[in-house]
N, C-alpha and C. Protein backbone atom coordinates (compact mmCIF):
# COMPACT_ATOMS: atom_id res chain seq x y z
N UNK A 1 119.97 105.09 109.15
CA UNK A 1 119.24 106.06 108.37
C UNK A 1 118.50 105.43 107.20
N UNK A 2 119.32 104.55 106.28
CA UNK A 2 118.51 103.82 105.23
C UNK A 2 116.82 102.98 105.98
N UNK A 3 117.04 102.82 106.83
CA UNK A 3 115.47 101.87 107.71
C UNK A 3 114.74 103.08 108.08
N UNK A 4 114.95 104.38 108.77
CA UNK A 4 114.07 104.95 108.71
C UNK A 4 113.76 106.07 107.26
N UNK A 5 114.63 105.95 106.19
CA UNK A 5 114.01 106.69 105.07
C UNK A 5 113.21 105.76 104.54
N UNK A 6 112.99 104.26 104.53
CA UNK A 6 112.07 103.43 104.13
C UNK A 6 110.95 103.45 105.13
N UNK A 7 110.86 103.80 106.13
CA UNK A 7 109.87 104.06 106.87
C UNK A 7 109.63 102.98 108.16
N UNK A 8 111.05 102.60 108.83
CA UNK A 8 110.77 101.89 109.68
C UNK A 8 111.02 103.03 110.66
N UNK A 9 110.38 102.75 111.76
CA UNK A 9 110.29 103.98 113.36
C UNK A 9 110.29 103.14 114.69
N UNK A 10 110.46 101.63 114.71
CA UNK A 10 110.87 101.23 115.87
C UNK A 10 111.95 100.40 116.03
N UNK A 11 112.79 100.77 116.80
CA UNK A 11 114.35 100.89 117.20
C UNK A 11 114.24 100.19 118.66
N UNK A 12 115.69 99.28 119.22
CA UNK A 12 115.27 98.99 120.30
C UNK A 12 116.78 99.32 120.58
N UNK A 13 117.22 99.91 121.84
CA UNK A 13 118.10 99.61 122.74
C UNK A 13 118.27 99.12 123.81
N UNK A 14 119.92 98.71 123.93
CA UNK A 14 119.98 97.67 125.68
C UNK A 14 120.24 98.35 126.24
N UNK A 15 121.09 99.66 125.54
CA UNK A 15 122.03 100.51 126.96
C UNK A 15 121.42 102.04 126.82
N UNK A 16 121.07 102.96 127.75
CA UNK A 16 120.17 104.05 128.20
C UNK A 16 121.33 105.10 127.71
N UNK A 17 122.55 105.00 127.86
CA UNK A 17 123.73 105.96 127.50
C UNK A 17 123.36 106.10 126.20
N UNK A 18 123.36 104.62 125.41
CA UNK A 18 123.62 105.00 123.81
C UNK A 18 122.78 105.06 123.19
N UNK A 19 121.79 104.81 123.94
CA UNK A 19 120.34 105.43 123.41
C UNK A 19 120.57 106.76 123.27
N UNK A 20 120.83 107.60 124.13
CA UNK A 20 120.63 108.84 124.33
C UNK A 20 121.87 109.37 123.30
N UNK A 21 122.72 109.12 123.44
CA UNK A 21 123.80 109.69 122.29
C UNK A 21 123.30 109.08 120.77
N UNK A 22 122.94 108.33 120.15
CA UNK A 22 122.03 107.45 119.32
C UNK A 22 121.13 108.87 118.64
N UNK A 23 119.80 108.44 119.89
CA UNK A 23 118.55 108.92 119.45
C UNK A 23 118.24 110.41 119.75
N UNK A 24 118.33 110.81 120.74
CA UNK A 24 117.65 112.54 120.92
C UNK A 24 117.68 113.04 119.92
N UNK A 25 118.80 113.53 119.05
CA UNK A 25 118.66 114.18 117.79
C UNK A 25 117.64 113.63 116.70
N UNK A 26 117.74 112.20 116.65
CA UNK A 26 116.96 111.64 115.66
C UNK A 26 115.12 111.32 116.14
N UNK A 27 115.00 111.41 117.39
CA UNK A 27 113.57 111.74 118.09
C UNK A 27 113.19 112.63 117.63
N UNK A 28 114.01 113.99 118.07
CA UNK A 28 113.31 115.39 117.52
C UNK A 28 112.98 115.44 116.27
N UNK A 29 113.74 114.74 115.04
CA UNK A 29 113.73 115.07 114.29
C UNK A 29 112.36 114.65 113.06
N UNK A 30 112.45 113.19 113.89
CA UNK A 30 111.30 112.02 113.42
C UNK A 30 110.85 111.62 114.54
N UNK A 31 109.43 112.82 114.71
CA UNK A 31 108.54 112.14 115.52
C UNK A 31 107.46 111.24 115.88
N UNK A 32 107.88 110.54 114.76
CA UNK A 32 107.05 108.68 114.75
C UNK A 32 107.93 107.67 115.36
N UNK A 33 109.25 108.08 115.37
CA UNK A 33 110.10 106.99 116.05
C UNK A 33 109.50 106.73 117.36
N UNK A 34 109.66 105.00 117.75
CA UNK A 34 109.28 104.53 119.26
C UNK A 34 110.81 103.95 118.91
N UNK A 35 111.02 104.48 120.31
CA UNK A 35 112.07 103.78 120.82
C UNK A 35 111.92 102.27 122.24
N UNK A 36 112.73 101.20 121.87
CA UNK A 36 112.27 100.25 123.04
C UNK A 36 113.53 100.36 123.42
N UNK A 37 113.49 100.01 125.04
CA UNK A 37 114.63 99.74 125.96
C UNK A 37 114.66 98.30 126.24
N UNK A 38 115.23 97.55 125.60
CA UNK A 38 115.78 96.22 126.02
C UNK A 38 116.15 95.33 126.94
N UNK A 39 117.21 96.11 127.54
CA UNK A 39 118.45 95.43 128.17
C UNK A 39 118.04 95.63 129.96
N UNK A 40 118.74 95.28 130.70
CA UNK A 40 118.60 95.80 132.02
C UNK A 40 118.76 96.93 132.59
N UNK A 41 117.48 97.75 133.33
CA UNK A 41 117.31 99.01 133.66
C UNK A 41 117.44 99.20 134.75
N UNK A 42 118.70 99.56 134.93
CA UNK A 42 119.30 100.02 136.29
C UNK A 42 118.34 101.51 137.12
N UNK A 43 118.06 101.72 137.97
CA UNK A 43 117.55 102.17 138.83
C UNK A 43 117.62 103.99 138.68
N UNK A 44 119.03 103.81 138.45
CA UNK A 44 120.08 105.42 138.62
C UNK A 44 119.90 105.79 137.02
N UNK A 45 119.09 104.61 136.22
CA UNK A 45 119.21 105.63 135.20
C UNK A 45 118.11 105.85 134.63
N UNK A 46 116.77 105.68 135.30
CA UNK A 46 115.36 105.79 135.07
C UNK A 46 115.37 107.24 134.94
N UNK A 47 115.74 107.74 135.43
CA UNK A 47 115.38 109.45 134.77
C UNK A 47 115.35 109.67 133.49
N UNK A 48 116.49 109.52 133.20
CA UNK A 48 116.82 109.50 131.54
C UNK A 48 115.98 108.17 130.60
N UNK A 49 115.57 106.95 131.56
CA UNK A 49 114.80 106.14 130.53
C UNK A 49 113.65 106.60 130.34
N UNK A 50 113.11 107.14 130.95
CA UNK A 50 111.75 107.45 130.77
C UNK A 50 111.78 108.59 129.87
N UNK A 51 112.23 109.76 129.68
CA UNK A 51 112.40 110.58 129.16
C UNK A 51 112.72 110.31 127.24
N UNK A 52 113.43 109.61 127.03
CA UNK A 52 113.77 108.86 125.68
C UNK A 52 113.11 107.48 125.06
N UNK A 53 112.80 106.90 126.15
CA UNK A 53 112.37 105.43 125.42
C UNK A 53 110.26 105.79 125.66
N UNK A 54 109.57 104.71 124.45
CA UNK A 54 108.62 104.97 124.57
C UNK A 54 108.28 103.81 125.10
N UNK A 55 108.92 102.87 124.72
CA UNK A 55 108.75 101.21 125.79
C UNK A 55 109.64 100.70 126.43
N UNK A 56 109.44 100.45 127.79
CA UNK A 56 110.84 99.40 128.44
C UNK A 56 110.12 98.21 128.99
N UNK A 57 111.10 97.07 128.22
CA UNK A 57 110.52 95.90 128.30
C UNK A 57 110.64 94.67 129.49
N UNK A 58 111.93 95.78 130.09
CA UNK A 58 112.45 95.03 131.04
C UNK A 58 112.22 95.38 132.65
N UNK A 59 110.85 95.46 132.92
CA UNK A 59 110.28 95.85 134.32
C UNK A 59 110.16 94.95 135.25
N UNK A 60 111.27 94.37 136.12
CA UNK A 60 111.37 92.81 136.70
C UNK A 60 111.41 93.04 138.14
N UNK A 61 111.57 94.42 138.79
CA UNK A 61 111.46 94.10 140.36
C UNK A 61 110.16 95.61 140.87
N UNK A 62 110.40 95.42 142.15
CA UNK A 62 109.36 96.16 142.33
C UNK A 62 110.08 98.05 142.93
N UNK A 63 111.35 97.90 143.48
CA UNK A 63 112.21 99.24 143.45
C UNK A 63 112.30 100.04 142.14
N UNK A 64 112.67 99.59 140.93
CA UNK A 64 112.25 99.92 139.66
C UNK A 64 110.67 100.30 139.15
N UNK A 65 110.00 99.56 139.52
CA UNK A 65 108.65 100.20 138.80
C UNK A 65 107.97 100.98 140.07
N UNK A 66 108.57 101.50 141.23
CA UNK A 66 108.26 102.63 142.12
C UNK A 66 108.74 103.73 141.49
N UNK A 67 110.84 103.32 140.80
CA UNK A 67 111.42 104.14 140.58
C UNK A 67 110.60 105.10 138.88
N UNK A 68 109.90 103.79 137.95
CA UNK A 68 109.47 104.76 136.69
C UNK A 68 108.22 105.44 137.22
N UNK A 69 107.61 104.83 137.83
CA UNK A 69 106.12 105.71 138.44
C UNK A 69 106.69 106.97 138.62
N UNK A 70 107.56 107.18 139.64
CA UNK A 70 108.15 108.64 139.91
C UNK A 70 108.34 109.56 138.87
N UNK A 71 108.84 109.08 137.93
CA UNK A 71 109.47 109.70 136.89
C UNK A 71 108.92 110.12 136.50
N UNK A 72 107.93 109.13 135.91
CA UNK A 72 107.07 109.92 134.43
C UNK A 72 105.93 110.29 135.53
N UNK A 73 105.68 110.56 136.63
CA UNK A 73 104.84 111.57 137.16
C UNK A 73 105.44 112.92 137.27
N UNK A 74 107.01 113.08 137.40
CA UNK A 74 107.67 114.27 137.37
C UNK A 74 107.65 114.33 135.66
N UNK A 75 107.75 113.93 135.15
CA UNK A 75 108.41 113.86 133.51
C UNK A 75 106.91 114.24 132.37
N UNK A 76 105.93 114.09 133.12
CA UNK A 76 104.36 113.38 132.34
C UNK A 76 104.69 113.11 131.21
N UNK A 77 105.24 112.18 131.72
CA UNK A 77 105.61 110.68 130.06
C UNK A 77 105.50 109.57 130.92
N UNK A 78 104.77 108.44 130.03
CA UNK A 78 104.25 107.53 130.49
C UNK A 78 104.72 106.46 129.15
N UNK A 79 106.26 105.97 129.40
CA UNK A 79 106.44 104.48 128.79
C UNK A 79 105.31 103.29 128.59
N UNK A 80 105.29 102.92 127.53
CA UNK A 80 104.46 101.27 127.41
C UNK A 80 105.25 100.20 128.24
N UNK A 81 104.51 99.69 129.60
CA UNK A 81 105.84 98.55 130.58
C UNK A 81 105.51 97.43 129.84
N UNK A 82 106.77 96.58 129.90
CA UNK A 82 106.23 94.93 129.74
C UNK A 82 107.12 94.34 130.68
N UNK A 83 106.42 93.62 131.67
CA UNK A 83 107.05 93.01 133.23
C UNK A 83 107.64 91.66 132.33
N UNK A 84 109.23 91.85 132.66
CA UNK A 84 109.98 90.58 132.21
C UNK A 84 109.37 89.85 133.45
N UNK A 85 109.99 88.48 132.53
CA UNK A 85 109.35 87.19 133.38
C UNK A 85 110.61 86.03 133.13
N UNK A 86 111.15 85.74 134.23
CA UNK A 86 112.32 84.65 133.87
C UNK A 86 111.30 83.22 133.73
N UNK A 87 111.20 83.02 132.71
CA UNK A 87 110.53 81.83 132.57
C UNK A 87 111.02 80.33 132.75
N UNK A 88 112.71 80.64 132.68
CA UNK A 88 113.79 79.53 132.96
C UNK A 88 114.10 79.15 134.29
N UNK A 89 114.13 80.31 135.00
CA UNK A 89 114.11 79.85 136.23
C UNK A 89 115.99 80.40 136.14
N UNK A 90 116.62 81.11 135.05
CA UNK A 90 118.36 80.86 134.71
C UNK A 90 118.51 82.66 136.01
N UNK A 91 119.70 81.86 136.95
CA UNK A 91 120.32 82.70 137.68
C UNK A 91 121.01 84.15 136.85
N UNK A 92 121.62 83.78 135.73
CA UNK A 92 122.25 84.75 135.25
C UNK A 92 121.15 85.76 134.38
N UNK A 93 119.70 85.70 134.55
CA UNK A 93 118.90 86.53 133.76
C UNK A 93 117.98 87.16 134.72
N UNK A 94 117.64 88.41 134.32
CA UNK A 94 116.52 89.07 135.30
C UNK A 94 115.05 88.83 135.01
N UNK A 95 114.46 89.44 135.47
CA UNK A 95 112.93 88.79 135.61
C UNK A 95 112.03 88.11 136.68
N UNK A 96 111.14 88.66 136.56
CA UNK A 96 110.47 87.89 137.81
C UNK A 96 109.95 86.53 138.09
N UNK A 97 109.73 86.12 139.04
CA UNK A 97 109.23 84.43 139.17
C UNK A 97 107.80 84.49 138.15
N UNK A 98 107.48 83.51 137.76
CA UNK A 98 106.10 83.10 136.91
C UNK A 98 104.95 83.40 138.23
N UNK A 99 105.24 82.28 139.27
CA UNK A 99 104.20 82.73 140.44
C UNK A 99 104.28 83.53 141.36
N UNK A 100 105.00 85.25 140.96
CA UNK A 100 105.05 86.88 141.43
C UNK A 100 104.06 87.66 140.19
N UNK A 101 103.87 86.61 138.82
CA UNK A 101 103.60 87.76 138.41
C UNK A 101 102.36 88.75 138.75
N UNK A 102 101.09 88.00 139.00
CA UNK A 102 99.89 88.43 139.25
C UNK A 102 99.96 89.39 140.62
N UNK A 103 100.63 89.64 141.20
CA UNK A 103 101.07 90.07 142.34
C UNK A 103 101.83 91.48 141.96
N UNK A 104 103.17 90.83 141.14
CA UNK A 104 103.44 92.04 140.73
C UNK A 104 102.77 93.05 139.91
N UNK A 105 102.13 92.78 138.70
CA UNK A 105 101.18 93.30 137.64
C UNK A 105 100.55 94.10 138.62
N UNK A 106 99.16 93.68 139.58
CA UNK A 106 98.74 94.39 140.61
C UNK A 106 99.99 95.86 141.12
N UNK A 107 100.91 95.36 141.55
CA UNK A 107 101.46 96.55 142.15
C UNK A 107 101.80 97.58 141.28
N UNK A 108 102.32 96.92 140.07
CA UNK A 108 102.69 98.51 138.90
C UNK A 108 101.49 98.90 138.10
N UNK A 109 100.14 98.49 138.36
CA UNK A 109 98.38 98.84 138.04
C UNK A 109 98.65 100.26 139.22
N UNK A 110 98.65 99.54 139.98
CA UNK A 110 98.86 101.04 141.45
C UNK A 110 99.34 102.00 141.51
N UNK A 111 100.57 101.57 140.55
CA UNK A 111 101.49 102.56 140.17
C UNK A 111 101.41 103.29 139.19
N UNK A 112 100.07 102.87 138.23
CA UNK A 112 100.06 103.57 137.41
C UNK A 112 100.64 103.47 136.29
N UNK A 113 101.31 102.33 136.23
CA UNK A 113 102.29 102.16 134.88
C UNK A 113 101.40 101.76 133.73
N UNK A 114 102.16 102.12 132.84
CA UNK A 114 100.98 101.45 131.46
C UNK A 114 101.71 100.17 131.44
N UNK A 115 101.18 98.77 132.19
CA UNK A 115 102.08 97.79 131.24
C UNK A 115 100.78 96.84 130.27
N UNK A 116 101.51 96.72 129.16
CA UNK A 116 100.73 96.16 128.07
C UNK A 116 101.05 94.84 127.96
N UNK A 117 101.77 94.39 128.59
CA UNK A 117 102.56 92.75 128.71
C UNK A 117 103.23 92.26 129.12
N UNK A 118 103.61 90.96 128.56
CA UNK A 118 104.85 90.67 129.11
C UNK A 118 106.24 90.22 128.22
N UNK A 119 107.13 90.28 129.05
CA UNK A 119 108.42 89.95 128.25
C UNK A 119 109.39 88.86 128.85
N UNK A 120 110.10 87.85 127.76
CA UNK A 120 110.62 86.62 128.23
C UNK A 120 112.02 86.56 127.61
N UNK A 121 113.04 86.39 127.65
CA UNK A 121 114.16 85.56 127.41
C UNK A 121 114.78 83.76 127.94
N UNK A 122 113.65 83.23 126.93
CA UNK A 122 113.98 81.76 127.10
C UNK A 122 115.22 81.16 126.99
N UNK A 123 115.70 80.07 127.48
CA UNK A 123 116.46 79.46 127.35
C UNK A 123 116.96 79.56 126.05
N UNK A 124 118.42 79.60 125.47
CA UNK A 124 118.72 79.25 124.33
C UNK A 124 118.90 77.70 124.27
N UNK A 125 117.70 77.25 123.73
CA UNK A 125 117.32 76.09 123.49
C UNK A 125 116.76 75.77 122.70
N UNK A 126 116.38 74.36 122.46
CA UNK A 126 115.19 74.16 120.94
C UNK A 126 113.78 73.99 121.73
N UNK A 127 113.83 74.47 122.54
CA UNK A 127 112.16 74.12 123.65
C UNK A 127 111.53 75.55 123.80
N UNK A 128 111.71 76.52 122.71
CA UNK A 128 111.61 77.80 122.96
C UNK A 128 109.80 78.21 122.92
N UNK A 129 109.40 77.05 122.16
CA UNK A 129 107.75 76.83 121.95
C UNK A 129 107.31 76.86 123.64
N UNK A 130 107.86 76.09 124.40
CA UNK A 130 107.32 75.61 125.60
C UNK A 130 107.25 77.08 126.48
N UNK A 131 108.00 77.79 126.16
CA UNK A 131 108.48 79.10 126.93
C UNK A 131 107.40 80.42 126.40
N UNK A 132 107.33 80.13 124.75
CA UNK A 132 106.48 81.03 124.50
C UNK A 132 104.76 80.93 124.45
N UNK A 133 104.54 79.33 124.40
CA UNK A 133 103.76 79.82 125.06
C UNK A 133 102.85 79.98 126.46
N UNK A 134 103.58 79.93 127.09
CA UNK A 134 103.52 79.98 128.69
C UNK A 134 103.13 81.40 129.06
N UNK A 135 103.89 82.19 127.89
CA UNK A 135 103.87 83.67 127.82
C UNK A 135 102.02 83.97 127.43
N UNK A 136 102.07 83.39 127.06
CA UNK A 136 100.95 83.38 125.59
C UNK A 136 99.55 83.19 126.83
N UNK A 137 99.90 82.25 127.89
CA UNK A 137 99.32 81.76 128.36
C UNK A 137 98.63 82.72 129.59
N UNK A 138 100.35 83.22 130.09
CA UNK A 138 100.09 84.00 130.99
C UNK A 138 99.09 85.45 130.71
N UNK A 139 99.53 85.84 129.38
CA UNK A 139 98.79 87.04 128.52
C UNK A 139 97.67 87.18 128.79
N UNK A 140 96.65 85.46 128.29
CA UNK A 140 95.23 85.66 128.33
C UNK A 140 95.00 85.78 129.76
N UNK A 141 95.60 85.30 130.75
CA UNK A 141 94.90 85.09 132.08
C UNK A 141 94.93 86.57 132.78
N UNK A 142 95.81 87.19 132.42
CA UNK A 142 95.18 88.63 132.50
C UNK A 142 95.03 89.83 131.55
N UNK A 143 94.73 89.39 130.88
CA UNK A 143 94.46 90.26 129.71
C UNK A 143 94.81 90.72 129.31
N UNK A 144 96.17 90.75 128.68
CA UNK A 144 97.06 91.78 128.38
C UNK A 144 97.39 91.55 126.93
N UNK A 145 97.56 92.03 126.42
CA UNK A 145 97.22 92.26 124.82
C UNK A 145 98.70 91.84 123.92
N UNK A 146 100.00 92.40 124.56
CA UNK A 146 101.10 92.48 124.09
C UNK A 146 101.97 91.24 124.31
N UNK A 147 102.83 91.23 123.82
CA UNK A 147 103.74 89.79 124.10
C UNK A 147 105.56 89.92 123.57
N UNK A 148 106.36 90.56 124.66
CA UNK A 148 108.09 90.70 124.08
C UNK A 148 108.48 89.32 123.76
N UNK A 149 108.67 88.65 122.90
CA UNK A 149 109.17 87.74 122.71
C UNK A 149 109.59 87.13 121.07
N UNK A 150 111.02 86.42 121.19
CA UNK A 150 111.24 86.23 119.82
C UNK A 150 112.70 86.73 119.57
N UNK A 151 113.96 86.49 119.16
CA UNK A 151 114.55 87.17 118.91
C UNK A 151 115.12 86.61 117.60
N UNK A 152 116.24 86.93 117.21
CA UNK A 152 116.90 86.69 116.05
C UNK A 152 116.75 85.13 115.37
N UNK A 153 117.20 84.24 116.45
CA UNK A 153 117.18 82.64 116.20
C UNK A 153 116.25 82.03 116.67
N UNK A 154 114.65 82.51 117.14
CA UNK A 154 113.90 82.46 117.63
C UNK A 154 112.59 82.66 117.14
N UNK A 155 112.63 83.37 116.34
CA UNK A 155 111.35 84.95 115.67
C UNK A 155 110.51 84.21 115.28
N UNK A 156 110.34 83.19 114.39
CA UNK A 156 109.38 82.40 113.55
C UNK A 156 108.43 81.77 115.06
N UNK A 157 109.39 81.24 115.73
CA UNK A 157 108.71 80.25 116.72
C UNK A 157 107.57 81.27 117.29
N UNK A 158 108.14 82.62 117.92
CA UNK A 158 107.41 83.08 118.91
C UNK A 158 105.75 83.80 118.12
N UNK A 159 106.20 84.48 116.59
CA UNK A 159 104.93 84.34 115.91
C UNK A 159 103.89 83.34 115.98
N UNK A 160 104.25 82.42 116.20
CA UNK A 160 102.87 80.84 116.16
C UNK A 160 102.47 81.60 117.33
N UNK A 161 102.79 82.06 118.46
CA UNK A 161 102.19 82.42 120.10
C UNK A 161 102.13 83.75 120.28
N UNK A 162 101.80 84.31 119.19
CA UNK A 162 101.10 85.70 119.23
C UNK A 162 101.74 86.60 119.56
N UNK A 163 103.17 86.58 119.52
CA UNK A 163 104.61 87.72 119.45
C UNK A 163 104.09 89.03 118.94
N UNK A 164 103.60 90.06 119.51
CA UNK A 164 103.69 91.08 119.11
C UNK A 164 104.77 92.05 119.05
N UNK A 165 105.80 91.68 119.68
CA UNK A 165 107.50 92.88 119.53
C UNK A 165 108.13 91.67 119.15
N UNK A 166 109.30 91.71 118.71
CA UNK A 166 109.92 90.46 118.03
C UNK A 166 111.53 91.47 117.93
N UNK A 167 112.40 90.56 118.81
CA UNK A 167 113.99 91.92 118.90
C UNK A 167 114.92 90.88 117.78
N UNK A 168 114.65 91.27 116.54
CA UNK A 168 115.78 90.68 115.58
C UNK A 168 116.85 91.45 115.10
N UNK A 169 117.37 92.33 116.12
CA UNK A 169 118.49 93.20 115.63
C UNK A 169 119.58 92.67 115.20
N UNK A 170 120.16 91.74 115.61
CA UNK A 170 121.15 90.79 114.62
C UNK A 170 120.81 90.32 113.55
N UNK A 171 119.60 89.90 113.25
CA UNK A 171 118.73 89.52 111.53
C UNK A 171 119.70 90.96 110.78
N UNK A 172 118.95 91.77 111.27
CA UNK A 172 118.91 93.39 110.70
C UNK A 172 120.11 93.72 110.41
N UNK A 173 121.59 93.97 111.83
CA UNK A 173 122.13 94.87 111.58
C UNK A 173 123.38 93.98 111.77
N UNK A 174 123.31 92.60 111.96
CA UNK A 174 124.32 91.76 112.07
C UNK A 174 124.71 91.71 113.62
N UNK A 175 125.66 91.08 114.28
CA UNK A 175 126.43 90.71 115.00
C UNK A 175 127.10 92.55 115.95
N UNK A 176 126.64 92.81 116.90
CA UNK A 176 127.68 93.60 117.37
C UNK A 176 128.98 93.71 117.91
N UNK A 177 130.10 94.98 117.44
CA UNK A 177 131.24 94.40 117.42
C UNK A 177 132.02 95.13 119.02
């Protein structure tokens, strides 16, 4: 409450449950809040993401961005997408291959999705430059304006490469317990 009586209005969550127990009340209440969806967006719970979040950043296969098309054509709400991109190549992270993206982008254009960019979770490494701007890279080659990248131990780097969302919720709210 103290961040939005100073006038901050964008909030990000990982999980679609606690979004929704979280925010609905505080949506209605303050309707400048954008809410972002973070974390991995399970399939079964796109009804409800679309409905609460105004961005989900994590649009990485192609069953999912059939599944938000649906939605927000039943819902007429239309999320800001940003197609994650595993830029590491790391098994344990979602995202799509670097050489799917142009392919994919095309298919959620079809679909109608608004996506404005893209989104990365690099290696936790000190090579995080190399990652962002690849992002940076990929951006101009199709034009896409936006850029998820940056997080807490990260943030400064991904600004030099034109970071427009930047997730420093641990800066902010500390460590979750």
């Amino acid at each position: 409450m103290p961040l939005i009586d100073h006038g901050h209005f964008h909030y990000g969550e990982n999980k679609v449950q606690e979004a929704l127990e979280k925010w609905t009340e505080l949506k209605n209440k303050y309707k400048d809040i954008k809410l972002h969806m973070l974390g991995k967006l399970q399939t079964n719970k796109v009804k409800y993401a679309v409905k609460i979040f105004d961005f989900i950043h994590s649009v990485d296969n192609e069953k999912l961005a059939i599944k938000i098309s649906d939605e927000q054509k039943k819902n007429n709400v239309f999320p800001k997408i940003f197609i994650q991109i595993n830029l590491g190549n790391e098994t344990q992270k979602s995202g799509i291959k670097t050489s799917d993206l142009e392919e994919f982008y095309k298919l959620c254009n079809n679909l109608n999705l608004n996506v404005i960019g893209t989104m990365c979770l690099p290696p936790h490494d000190d090579n995080s430059s190399i990652y962002f701007k690849n992002i940076k890279d990929l951006n101009d080659k199709l034009n896409l304006k936006d850029a998820s990248m940056g997080m807490s131990h990260d943030y400064l780097k991904a600004l030099e490469y034109n970071s427009t969302y930047l997730r420093i919720g641990t800066r902010i709210f500390g460590k979750r317990t």
